[in-house]
PDB file of N, CA and C in Angstrom:
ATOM      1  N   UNK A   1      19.198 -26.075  -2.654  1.00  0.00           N
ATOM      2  CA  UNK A   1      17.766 -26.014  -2.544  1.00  0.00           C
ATOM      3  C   UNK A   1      17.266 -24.962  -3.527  1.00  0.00           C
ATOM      4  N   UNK A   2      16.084 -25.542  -3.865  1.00  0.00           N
ATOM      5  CA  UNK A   2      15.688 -24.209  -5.220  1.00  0.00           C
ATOM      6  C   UNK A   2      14.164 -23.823  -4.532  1.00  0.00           C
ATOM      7  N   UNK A   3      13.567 -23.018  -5.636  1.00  0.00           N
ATOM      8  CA  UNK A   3      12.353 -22.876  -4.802  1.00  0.00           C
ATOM      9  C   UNK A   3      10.948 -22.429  -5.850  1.00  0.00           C
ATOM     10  N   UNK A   4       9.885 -22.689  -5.663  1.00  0.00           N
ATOM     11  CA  UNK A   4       8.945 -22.900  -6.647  1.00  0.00           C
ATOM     12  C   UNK A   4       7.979 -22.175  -5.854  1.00  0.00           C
ATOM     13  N   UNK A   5       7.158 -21.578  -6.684  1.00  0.00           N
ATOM     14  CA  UNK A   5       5.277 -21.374  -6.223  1.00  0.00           C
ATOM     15  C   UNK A   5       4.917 -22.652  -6.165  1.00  0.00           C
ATOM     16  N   UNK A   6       3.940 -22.685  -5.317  1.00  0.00           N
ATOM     17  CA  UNK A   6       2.969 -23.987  -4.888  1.00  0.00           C
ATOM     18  C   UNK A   6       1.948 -24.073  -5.751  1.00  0.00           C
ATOM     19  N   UNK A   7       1.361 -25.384  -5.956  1.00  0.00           N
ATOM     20  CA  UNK A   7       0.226 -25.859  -6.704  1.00  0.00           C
ATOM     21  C   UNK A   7      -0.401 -24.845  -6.650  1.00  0.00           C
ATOM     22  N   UNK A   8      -1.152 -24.143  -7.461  1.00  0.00           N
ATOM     23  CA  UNK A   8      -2.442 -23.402  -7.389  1.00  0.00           C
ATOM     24  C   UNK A   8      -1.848 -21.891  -6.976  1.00  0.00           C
ATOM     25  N   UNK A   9      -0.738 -21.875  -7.067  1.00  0.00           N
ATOM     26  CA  UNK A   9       0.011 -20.393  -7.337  1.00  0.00           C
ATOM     27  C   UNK A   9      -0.300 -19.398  -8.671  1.00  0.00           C
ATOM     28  N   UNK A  10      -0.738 -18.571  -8.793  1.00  0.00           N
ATOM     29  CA  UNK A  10      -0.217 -18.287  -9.900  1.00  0.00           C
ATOM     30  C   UNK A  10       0.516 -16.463  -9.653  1.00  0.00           C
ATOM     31  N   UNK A  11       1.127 -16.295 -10.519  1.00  0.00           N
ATOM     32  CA  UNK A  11       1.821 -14.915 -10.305  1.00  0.00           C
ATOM     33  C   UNK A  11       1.751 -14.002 -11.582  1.00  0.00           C
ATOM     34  N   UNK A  12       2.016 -12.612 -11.472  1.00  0.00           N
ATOM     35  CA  UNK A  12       2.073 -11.645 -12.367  1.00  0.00           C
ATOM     36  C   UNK A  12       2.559 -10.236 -12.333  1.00  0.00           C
ATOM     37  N   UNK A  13       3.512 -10.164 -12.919  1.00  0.00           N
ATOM     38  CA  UNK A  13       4.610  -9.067 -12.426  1.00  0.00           C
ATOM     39  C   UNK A  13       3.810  -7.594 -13.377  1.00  0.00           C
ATOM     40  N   UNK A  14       3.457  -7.221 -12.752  1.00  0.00           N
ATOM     41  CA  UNK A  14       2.694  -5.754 -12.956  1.00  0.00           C
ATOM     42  C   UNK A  14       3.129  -4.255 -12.568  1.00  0.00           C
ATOM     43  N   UNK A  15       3.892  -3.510 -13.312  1.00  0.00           N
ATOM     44  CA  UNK A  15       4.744  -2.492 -13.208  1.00  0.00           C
ATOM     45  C   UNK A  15       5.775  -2.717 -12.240  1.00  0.00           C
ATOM     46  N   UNK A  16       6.082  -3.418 -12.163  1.00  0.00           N
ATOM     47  CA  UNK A  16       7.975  -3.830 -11.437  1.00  0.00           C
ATOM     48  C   UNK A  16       7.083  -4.611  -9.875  1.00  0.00           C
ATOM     49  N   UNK A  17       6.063  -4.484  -9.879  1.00  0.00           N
ATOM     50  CA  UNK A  17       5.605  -5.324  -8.877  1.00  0.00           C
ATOM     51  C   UNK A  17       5.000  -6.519  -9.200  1.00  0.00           C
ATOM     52  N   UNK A  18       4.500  -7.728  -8.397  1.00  0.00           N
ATOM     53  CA  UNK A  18       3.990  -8.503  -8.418  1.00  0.00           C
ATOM     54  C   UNK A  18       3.016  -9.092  -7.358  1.00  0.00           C
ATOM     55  N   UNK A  19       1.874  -9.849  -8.257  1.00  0.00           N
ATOM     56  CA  UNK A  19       0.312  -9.890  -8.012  1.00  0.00           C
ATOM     57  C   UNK A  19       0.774 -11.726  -7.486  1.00  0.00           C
ATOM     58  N   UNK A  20       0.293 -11.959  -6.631  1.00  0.00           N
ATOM     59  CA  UNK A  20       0.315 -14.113  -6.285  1.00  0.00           C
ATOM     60  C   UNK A  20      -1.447 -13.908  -6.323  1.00  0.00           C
ATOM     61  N   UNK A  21      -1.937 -15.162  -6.728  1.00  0.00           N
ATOM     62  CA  UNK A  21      -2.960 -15.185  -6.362  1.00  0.00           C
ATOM     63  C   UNK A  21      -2.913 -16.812  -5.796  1.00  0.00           C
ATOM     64  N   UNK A  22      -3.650 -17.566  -5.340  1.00  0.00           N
ATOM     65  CA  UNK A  22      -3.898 -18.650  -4.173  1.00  0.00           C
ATOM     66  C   UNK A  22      -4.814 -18.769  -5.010  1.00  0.00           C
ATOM     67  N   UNK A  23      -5.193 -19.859  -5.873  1.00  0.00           N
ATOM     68  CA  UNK A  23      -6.704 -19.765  -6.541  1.00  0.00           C
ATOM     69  C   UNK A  23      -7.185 -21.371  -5.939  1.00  0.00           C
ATOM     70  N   UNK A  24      -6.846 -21.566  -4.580  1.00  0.00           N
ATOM     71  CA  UNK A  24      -7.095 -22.596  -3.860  1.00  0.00           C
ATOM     72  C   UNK A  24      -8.078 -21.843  -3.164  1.00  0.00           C
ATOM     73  N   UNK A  25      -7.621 -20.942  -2.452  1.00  0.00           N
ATOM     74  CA  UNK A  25      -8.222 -19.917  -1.729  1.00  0.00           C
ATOM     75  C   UNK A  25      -9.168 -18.517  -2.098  1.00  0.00           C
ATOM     76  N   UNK A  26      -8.573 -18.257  -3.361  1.00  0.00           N
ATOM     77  CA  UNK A  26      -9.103 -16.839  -4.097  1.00  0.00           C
ATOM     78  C   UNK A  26      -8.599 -15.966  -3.403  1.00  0.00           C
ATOM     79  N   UNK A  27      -7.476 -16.038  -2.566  1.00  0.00           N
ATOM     80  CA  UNK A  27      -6.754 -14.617  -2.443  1.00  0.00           C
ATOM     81  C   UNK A  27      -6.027 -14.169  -3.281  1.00  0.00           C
ATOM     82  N   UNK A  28      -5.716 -12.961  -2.708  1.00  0.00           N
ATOM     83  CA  UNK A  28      -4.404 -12.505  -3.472  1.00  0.00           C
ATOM     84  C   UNK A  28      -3.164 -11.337  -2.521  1.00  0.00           C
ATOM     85  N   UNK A  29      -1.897 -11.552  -2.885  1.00  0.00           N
ATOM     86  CA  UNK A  29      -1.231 -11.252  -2.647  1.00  0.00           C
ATOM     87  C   UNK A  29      -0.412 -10.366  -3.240  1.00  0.00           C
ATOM     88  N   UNK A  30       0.148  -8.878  -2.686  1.00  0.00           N
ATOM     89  CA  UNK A  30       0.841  -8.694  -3.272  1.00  0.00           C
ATOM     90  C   UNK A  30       2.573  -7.977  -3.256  1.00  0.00           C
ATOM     91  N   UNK A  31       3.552  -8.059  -4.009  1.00  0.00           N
ATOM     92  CA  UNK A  31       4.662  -7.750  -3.269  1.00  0.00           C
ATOM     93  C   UNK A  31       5.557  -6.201  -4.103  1.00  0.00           C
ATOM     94  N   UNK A  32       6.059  -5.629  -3.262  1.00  0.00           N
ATOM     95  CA  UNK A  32       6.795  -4.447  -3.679  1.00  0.00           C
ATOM     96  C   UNK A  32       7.473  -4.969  -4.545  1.00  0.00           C
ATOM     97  N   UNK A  33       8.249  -4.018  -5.019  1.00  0.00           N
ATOM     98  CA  UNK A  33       8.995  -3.975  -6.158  1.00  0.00           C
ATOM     99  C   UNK A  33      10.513  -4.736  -5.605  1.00  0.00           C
ATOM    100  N   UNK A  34      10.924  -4.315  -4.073  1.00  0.00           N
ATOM    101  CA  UNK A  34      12.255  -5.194  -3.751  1.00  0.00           C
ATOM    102  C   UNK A  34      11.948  -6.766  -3.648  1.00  0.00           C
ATOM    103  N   UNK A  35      10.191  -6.669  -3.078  1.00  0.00           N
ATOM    104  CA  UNK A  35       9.747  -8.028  -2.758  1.00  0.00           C
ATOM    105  C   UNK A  35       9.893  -9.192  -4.156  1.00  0.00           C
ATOM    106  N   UNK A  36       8.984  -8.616  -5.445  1.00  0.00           N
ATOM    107  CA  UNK A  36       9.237  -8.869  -6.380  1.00  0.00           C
ATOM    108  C   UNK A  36      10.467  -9.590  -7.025  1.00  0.00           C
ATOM    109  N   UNK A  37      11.371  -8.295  -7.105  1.00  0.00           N
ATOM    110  CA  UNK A  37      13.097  -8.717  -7.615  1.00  0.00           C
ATOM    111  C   UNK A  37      13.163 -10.137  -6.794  1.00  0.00           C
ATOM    112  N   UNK A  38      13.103  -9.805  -5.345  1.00  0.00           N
ATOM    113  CA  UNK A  38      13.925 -11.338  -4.728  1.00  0.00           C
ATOM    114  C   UNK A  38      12.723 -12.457  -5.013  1.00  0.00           C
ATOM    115  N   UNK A  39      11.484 -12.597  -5.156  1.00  0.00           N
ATOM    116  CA  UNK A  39      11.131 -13.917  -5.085  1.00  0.00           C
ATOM    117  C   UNK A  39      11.540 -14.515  -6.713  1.00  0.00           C
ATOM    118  N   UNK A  40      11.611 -13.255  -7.781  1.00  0.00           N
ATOM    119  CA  UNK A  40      12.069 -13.550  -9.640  1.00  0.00           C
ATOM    120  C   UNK A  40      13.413 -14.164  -8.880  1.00  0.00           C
ATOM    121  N   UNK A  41      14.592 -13.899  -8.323  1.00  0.00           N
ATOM    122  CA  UNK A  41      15.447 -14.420  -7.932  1.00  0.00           C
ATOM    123  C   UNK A  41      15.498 -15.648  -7.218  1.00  0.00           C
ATOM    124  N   UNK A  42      14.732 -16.015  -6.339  1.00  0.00           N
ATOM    125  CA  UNK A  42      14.503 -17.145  -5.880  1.00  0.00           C
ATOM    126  C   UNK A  42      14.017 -18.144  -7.203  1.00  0.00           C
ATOM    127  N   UNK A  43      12.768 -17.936  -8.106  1.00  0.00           N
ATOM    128  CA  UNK A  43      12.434 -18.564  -8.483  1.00  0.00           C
ATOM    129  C   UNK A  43      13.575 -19.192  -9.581  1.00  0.00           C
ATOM    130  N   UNK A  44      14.315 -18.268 -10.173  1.00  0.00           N
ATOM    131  CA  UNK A  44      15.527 -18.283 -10.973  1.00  0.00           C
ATOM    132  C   UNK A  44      16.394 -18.874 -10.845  1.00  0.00           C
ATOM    133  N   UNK A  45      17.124 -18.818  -9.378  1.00  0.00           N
ATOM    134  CA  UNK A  45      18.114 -19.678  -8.867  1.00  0.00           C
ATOM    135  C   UNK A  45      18.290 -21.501  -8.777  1.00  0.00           C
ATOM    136  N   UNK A  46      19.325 -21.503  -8.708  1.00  0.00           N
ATOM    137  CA  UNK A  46      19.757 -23.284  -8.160  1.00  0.00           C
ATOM    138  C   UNK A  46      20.141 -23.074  -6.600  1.00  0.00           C
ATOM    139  N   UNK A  47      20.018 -21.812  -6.103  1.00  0.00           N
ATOM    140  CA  UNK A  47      19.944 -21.952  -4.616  1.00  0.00           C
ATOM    141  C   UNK A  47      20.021 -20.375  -3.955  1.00  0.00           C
ATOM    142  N   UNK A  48      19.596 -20.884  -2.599  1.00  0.00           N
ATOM    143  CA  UNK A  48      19.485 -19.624  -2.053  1.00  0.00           C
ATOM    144  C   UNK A  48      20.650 -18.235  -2.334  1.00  0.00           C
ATOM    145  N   UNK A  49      22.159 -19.113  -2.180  1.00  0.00           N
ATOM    146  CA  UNK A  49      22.703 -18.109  -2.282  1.00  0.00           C
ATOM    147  C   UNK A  49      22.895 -17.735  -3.634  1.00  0.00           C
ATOM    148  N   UNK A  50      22.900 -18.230  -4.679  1.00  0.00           N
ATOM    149  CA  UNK A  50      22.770 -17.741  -5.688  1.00  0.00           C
ATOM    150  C   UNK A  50      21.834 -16.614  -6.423  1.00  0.00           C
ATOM    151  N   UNK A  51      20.583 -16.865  -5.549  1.00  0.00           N
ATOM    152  CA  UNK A  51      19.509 -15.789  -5.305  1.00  0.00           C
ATOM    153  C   UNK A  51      19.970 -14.705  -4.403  1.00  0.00           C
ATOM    154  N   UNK A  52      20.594 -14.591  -3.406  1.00  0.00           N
ATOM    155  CA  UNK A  52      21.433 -13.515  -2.842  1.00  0.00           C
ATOM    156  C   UNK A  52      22.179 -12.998  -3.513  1.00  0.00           C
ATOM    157  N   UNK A  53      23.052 -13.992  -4.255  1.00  0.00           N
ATOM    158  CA  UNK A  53      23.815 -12.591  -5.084  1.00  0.00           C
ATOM    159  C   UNK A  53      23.430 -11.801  -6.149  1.00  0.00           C
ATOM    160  N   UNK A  54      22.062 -12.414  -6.747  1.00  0.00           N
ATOM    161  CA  UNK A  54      21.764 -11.873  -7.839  1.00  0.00           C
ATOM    162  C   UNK A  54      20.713 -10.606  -7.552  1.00  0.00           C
ATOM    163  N   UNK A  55      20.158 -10.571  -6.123  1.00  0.00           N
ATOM    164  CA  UNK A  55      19.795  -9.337  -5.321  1.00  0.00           C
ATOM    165  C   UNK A  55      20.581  -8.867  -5.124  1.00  0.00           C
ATOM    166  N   UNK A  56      21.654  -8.874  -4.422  1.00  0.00           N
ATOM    167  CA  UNK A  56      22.952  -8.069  -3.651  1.00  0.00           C
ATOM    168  C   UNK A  56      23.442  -7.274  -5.228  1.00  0.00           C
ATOM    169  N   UNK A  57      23.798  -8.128  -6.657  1.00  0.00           N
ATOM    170  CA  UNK A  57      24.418  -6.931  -7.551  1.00  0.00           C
ATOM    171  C   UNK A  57      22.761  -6.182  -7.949  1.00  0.00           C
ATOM    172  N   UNK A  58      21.817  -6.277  -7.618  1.00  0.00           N
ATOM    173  CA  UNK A  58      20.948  -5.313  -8.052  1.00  0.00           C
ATOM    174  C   UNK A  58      20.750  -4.148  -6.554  1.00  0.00           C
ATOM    175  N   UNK A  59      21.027  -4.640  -5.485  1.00  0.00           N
ATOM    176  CA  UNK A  59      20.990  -3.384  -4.545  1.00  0.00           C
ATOM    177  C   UNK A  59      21.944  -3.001  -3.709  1.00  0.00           C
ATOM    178  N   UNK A  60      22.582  -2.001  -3.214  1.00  0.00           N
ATOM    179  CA  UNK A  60      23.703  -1.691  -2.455  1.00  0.00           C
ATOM    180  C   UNK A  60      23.329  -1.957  -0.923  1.00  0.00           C
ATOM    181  N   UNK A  61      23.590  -3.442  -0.497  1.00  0.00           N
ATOM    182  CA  UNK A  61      23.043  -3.969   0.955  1.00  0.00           C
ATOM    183  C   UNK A  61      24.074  -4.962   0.992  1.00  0.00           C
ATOM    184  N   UNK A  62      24.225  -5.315   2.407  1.00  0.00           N
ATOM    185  CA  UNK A  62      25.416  -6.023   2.849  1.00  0.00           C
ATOM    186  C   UNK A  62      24.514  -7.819   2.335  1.00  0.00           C
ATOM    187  N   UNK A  63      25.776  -8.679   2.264  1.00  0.00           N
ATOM    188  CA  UNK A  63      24.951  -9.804   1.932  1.00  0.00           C
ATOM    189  C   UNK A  63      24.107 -10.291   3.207  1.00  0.00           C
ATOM    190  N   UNK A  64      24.110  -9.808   4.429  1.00  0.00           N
ATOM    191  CA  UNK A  64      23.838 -10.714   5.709  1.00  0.00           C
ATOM    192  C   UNK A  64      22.541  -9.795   5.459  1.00  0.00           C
ATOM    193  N   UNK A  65      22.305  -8.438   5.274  1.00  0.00           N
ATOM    194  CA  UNK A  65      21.047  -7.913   4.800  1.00  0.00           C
ATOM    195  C   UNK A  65      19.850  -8.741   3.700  1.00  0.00           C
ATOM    196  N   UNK A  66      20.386  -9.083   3.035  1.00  0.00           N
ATOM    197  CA  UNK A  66      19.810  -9.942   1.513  1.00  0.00           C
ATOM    198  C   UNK A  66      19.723 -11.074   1.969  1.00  0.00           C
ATOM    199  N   UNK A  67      20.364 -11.782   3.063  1.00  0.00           N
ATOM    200  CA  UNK A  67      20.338 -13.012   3.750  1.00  0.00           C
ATOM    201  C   UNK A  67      19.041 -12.756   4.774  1.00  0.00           C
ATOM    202  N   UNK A  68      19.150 -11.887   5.209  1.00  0.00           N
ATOM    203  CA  UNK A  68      18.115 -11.871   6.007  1.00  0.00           C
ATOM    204  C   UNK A  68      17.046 -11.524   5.216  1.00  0.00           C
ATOM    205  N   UNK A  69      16.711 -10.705   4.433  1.00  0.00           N
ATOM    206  CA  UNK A  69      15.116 -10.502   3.691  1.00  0.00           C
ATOM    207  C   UNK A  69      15.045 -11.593   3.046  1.00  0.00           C
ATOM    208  N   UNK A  70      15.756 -12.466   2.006  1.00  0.00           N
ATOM    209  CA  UNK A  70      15.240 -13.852   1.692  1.00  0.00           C
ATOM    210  C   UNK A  70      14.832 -14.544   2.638  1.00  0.00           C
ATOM    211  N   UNK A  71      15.243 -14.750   3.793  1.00  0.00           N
ATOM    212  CA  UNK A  71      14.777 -16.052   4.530  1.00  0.00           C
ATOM    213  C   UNK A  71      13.338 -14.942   5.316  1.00  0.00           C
ATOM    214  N   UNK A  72      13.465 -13.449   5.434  1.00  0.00           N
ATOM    215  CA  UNK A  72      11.842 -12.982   6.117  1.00  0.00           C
ATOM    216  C   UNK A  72      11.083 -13.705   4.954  1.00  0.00           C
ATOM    217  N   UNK A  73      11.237 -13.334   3.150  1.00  0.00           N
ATOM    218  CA  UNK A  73      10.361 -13.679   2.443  1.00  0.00           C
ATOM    219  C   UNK A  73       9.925 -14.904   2.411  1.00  0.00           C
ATOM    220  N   UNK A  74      11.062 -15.812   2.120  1.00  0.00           N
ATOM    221  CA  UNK A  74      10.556 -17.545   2.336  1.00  0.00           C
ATOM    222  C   UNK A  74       9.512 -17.744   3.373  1.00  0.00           C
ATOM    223  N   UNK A  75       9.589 -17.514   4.351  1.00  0.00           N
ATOM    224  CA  UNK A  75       8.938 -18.028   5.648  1.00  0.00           C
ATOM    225  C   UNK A  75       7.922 -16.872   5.602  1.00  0.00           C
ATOM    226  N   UNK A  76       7.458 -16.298   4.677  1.00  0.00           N
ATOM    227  CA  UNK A  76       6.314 -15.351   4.753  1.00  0.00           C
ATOM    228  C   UNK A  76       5.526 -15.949   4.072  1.00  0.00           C
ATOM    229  N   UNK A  77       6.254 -16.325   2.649  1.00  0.00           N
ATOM    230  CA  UNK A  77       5.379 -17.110   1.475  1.00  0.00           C
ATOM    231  C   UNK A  77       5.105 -18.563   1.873  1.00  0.00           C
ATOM    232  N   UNK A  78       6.121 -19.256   2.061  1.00  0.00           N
ATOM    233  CA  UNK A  78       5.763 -20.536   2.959  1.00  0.00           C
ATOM    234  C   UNK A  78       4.563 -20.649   3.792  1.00  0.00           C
ATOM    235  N   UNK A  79       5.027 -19.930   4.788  1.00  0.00           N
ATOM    236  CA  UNK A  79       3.225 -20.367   5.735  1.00  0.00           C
ATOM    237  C   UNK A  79       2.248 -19.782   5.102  1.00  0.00           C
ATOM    238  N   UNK A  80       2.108 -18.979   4.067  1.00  0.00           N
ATOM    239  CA  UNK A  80       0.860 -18.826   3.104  1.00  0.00           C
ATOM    240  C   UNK A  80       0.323 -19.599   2.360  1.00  0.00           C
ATOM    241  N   UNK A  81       1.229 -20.849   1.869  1.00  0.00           N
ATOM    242  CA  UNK A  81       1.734 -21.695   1.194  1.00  0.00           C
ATOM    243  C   UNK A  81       1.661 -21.621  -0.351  1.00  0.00           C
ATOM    244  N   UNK A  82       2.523 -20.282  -0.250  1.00  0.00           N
ATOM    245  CA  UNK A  82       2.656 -19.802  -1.534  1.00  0.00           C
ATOM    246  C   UNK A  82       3.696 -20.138  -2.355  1.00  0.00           C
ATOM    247  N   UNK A  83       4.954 -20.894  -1.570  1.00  0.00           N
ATOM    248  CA  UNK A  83       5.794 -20.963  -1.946  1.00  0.00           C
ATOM    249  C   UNK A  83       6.484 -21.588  -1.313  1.00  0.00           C
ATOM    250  N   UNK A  84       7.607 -23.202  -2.071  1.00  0.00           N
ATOM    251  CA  UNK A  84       7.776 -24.294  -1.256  1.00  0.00           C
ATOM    252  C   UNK A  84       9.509 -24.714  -2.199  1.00  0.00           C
ATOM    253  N   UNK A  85       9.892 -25.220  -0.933  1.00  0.00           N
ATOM    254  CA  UNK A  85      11.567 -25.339  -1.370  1.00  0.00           C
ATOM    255  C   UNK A  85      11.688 -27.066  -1.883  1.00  0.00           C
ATOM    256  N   UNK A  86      12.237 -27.110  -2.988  1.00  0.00           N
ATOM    257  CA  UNK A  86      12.545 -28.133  -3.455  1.00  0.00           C
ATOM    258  C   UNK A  86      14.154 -28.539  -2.961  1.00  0.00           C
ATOM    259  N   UNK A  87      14.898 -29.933  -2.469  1.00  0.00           N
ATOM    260  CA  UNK A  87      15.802 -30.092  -2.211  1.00  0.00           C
ATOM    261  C   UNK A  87      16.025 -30.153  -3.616  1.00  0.00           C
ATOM    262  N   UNK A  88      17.430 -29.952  -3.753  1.00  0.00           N
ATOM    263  CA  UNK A  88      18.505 -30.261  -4.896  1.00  0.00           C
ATOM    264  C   UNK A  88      18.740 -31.775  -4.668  1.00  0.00           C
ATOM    265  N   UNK A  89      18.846 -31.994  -6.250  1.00  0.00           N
ATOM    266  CA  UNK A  89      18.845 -33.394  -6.269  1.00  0.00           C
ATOM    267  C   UNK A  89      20.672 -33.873  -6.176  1.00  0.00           C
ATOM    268  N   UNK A  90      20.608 -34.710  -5.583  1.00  0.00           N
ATOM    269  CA  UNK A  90      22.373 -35.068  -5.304  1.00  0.00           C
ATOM    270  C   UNK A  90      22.927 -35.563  -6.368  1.00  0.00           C
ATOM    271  N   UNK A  91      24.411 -34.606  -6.395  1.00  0.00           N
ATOM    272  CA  UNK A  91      25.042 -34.803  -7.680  1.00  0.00           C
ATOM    273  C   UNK A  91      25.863 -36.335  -7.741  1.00  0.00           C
ATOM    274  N   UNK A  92      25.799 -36.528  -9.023  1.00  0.00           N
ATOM    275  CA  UNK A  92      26.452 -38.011  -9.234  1.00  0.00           C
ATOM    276  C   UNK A  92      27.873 -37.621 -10.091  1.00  0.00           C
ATOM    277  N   UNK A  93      28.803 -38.209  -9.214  1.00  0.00           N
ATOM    278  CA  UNK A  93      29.745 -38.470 -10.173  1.00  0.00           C
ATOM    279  C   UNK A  93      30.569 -39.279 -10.458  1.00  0.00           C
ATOM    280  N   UNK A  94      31.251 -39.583 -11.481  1.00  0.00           N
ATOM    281  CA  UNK A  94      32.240 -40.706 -11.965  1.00  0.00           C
ATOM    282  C   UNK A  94      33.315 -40.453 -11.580  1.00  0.00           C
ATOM    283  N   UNK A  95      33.908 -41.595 -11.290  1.00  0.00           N
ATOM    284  CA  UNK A  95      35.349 -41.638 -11.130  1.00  0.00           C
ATOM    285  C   UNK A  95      36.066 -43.028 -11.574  1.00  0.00           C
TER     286      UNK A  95
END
């Protein structure tokens, strides 16, 4: 599963932090600097855990720690609907 900003997202990483704005809504949102790192990681990844590890070598936290703040963040940005998980598309192969 990968994961994207939603239609009408837009974002902007502003001194190690980052700005969402909702321009559905005209809010705005904004996230710390750890918040930041993991959603650039989410957005980066081909999947969650791949986004865990690429937090985990930037901070000294157990992975079940980094497991747990990705899935607080998902489900924070989600019901904002700031941010929405794409399934991975199923691999094909030959034989």
């Amino acid at each position: 599963m990968s994961f994207q900003l939603d239609t009408g997202v837009v974002a902007q990483a502003i001194g190690g932090e980052m700005v969402l704005l909702d321009t559905r809504s005209g809010r705005y949102y904004d996230l710390n600097a750890s918040g930041t790192l993991m959603l650039e990681a989410l957005l980066r990844s081909q999947s969650l855990a791949q986004a865990g590890a690429a937090v985990q070598a930037r901070f000294a936290v157990s992975e079940a720690q980094v497991t747990a703040d990705l899935h607080a963040l998902i489900e924070l940005l989600s019901a904002r609907g700031l941010l929405r998980a794409q399934p991975r598309a199923p691999s094909v192969q030959q034989g």
